[in-house]
Structures are given as structure tokens and as C-alpha cells.
PDB file of N, CA and C in Angstrom:
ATOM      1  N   UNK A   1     -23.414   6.357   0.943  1.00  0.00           N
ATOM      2  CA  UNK A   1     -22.747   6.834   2.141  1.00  0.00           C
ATOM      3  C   UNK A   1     -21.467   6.038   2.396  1.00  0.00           C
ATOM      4  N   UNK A   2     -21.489   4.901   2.133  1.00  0.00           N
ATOM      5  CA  UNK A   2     -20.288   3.838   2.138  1.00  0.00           C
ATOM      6  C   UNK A   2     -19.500   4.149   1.423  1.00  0.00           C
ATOM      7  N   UNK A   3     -19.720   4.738  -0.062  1.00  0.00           N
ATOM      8  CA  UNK A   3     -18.452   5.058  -0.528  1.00  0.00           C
ATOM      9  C   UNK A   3     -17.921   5.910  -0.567  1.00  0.00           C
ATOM     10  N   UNK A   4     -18.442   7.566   0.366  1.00  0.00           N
ATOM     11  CA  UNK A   4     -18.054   8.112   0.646  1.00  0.00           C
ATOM     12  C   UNK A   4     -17.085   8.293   2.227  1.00  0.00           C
ATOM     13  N   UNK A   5     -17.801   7.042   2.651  1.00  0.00           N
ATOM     14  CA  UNK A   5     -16.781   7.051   3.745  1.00  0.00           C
ATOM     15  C   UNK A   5     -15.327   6.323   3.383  1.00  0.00           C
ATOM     16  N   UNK A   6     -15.429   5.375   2.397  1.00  0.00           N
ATOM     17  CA  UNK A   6     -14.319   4.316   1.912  1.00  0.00           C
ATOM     18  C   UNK A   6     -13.318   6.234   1.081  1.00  0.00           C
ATOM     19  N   UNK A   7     -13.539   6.690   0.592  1.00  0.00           N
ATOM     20  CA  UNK A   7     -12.810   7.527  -0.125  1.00  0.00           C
ATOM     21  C   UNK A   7     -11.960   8.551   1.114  1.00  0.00           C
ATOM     22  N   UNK A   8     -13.000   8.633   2.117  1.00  0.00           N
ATOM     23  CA  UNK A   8     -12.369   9.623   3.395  1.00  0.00           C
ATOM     24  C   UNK A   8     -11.286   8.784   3.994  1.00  0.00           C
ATOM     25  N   UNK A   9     -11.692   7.838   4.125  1.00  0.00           N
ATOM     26  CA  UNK A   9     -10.511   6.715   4.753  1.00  0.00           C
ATOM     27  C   UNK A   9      -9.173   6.299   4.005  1.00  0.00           C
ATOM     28  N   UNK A  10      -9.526   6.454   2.451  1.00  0.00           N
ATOM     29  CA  UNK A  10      -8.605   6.131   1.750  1.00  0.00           C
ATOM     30  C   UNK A  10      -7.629   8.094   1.547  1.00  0.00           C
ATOM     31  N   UNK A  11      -8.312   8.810   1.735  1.00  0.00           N
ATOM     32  CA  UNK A  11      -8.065   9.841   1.852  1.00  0.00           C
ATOM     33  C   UNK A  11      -6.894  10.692   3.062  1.00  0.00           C
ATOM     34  N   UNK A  12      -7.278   9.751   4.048  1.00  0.00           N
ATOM     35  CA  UNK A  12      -7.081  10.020   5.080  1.00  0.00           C
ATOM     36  C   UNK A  12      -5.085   9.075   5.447  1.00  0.00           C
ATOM     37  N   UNK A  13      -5.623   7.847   4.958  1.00  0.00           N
ATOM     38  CA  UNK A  13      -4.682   6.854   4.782  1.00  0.00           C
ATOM     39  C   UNK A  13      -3.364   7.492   4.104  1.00  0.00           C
ATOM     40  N   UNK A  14      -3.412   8.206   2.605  1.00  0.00           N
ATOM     41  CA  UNK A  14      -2.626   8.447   1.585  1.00  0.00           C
ATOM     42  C   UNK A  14      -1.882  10.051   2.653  1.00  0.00           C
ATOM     43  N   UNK A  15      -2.766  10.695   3.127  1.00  0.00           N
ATOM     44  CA  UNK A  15      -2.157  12.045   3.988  1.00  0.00           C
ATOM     45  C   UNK A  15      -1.597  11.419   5.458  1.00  0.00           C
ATOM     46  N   UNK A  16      -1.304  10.618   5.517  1.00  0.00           N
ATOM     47  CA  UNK A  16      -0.114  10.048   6.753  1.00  0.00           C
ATOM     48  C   UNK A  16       0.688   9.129   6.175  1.00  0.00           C
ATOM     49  N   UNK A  17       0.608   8.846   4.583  1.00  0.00           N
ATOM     50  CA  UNK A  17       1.573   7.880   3.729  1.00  0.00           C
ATOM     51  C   UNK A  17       1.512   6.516   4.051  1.00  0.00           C
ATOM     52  N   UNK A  18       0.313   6.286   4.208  1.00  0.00           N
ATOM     53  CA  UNK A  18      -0.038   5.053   3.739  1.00  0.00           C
ATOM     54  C   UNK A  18      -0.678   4.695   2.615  1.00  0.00           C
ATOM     55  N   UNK A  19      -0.121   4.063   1.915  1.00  0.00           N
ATOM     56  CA  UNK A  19      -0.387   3.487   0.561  1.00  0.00           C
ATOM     57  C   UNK A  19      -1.703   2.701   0.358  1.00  0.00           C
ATOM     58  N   UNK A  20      -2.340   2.161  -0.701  1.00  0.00           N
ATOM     59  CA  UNK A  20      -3.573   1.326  -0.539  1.00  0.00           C
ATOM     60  C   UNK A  20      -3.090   0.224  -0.910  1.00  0.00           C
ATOM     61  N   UNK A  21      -3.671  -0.408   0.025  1.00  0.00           N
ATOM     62  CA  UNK A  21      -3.075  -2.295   0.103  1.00  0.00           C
ATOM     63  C   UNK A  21      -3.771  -2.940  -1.666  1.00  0.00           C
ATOM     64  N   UNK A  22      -4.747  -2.593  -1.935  1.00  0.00           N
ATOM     65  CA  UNK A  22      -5.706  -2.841  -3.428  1.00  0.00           C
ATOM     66  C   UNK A  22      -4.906  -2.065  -4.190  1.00  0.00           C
ATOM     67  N   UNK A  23      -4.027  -1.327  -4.091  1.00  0.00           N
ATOM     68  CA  UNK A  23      -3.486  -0.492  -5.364  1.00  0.00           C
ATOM     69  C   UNK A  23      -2.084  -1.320  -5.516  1.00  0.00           C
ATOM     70  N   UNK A  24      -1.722  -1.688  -4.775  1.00  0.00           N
ATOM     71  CA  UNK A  24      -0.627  -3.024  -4.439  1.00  0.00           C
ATOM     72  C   UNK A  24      -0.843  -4.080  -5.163  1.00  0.00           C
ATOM     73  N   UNK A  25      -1.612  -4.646  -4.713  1.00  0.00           N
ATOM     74  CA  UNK A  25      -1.947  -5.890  -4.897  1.00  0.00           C
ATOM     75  C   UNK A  25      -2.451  -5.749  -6.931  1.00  0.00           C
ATOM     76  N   UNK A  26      -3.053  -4.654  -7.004  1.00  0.00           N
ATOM     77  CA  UNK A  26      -3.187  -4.467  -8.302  1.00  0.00           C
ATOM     78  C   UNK A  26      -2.065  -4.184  -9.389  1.00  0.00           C
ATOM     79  N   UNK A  27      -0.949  -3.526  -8.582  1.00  0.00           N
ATOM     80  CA  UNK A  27       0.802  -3.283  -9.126  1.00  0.00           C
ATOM     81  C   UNK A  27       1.121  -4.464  -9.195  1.00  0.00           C
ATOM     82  N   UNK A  28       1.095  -5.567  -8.215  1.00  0.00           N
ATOM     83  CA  UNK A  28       2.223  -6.303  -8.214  1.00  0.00           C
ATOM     84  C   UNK A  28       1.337  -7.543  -9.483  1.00  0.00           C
ATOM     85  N   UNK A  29       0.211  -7.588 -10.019  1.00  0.00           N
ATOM     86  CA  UNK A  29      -0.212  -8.573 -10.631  1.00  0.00           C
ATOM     87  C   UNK A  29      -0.474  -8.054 -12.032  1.00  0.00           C
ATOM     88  N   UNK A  30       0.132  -6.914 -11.978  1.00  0.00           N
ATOM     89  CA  UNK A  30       0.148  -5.866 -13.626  1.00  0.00           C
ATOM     90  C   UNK A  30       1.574  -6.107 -13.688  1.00  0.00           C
ATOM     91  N   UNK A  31       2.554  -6.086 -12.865  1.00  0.00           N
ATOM     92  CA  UNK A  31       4.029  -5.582 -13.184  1.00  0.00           C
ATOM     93  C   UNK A  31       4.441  -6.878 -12.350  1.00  0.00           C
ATOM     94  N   UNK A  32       4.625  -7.806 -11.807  1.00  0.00           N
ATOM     95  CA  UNK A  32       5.291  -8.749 -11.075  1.00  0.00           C
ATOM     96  C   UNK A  32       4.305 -10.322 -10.695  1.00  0.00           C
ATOM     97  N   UNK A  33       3.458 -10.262 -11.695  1.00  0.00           N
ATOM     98  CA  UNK A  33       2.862 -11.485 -11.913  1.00  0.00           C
ATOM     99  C   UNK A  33       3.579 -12.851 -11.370  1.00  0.00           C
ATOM    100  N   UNK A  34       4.661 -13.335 -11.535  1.00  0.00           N
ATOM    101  CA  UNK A  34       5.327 -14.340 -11.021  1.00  0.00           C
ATOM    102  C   UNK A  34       5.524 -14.183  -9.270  1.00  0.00           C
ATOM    103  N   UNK A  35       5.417 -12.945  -8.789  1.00  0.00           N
ATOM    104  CA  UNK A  35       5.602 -13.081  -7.458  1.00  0.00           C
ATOM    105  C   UNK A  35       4.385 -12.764  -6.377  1.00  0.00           C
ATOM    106  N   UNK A  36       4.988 -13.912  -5.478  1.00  0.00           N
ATOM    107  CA  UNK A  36       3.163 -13.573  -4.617  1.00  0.00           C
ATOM    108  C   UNK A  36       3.362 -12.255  -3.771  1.00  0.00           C
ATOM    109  N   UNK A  37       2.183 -11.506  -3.845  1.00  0.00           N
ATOM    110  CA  UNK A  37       2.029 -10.138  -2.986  1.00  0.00           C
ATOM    111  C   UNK A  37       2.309 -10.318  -1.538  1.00  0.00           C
ATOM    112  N   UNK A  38       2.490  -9.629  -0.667  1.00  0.00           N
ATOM    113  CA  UNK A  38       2.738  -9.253   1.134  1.00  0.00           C
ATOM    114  C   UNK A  38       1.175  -9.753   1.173  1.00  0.00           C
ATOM    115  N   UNK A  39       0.891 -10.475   2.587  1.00  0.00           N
ATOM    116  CA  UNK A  39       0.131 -10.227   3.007  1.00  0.00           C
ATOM    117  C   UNK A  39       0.058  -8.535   4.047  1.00  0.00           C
ATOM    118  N   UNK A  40      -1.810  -8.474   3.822  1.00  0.00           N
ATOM    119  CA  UNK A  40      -1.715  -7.326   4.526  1.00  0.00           C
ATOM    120  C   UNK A  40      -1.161  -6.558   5.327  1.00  0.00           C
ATOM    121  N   UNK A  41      -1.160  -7.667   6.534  1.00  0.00           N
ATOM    122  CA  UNK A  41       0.362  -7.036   7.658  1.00  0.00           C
ATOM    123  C   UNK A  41       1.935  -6.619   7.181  1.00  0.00           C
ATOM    124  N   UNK A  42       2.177  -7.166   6.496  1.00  0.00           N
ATOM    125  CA  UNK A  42       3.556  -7.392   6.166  1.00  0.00           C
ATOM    126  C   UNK A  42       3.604  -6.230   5.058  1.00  0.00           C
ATOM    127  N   UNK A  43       2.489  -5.659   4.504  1.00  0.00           N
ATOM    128  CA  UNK A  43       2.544  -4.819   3.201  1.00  0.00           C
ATOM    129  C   UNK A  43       2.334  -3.471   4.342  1.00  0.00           C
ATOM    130  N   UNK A  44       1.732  -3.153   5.033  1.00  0.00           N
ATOM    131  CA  UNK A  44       1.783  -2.746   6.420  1.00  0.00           C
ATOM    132  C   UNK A  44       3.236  -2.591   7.096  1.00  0.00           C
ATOM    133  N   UNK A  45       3.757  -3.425   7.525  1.00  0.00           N
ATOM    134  CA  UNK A  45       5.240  -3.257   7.935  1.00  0.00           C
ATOM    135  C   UNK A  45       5.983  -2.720   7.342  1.00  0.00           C
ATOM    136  N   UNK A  46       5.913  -3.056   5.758  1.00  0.00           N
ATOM    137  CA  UNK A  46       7.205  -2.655   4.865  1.00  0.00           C
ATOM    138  C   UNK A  46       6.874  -1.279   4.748  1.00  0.00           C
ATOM    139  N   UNK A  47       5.739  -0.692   4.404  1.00  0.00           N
ATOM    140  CA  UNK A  47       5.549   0.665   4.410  1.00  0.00           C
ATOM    141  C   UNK A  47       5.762   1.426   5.031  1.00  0.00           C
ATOM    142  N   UNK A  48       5.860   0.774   6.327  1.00  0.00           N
ATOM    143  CA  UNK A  48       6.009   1.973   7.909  1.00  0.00           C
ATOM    144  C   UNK A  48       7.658   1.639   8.019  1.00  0.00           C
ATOM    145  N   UNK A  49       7.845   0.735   7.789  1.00  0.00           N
ATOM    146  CA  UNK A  49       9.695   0.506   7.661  1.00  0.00           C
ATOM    147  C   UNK A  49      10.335   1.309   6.342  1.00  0.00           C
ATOM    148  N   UNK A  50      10.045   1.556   5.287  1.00  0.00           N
ATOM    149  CA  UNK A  50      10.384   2.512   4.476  1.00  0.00           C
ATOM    150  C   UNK A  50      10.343   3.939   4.500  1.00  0.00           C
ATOM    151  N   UNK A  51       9.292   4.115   5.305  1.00  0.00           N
ATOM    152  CA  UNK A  51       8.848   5.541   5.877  1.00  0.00           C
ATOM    153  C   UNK A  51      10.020   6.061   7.004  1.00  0.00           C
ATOM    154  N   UNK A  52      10.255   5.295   7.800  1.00  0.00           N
ATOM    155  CA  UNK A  52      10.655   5.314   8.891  1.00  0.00           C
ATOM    156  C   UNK A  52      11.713   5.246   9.205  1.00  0.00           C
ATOM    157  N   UNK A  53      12.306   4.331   8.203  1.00  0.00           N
ATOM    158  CA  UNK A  53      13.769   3.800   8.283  1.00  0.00           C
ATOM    159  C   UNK A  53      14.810   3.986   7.482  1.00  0.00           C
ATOM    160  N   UNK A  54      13.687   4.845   6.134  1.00  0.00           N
ATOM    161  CA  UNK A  54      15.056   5.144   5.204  1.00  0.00           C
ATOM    162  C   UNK A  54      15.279   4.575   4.469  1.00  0.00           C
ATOM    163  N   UNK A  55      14.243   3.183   4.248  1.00  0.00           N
ATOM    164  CA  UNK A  55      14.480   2.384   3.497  1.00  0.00           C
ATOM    165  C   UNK A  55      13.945   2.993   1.903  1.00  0.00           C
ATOM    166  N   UNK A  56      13.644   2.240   0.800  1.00  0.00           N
ATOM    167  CA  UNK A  56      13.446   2.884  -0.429  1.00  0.00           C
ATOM    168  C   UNK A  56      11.698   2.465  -0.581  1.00  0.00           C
ATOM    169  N   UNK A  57      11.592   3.571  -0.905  1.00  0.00           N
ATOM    170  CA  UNK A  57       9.399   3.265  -1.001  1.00  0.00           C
ATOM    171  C   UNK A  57       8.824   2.907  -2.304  1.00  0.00           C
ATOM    172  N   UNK A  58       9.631   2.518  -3.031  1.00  0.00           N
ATOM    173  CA  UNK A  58       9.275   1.696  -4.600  1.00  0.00           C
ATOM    174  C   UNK A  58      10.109   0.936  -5.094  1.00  0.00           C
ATOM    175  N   UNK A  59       9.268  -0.083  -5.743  1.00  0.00           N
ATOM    176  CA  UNK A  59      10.522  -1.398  -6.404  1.00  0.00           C
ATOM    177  C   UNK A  59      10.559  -0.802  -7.400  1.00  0.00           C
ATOM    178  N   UNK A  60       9.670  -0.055  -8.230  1.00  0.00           N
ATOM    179  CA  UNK A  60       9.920   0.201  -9.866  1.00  0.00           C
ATOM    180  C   UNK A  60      10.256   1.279  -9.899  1.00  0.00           C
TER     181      UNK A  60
END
């Protein structure tokens, strides 16, 4: 039942464009190993500031 609720949430997350903070954190230590990841909030901010502001929604 848990992981069907974790998939609705993650489901739910991706259809208002929010990204998954674990799919991040899994990019940046496949492709940018030397640099430390956002914490949560801040990976949070940048997303809703890219969304929002026009800014650009991918480094690669």
C-alpha cells in the first residue's frame, strides 16, 4: 500500500512540475560527482524559480 501511495505522490508531484529530489540527487552523482547536490529546500526553490521565472530547467 506504501508503494502505491509513494508512486501517486510522485505522480502527482511530476503533473504540477515538480521534479524528484532522488532523481536529482541520483543525476548529480552520475553526471557531476565533484559537486555537492542542493539541499532539499534549495532543490525546491530552484525548481519553482525556473518554473516561474524563466529561468532554464536543466544544466545538461
Amino acid at each position: 500500500m506504501s508503494g502505491l501511495f509513494a508512486k501517486l505522490a510522485e505522480t502527482a508531484r511530476l503533473m504540477v512540475g515538480l521534479p524528484s529530489y532522488d532523481a536529482y540527487l541520483r543525476h548529480m552523482a552520475e553526471h557531476h560527482p565533484e559537486r555537492a547536490p542542493m539541499d532539499r529546500t534549495a532543490f525546491f526553490r530552484n525548481r519553482q524559480d525556473a518554473r516561474y521565472r524563466g529561468g532554464g530547467g536543466r544544466c545538461c
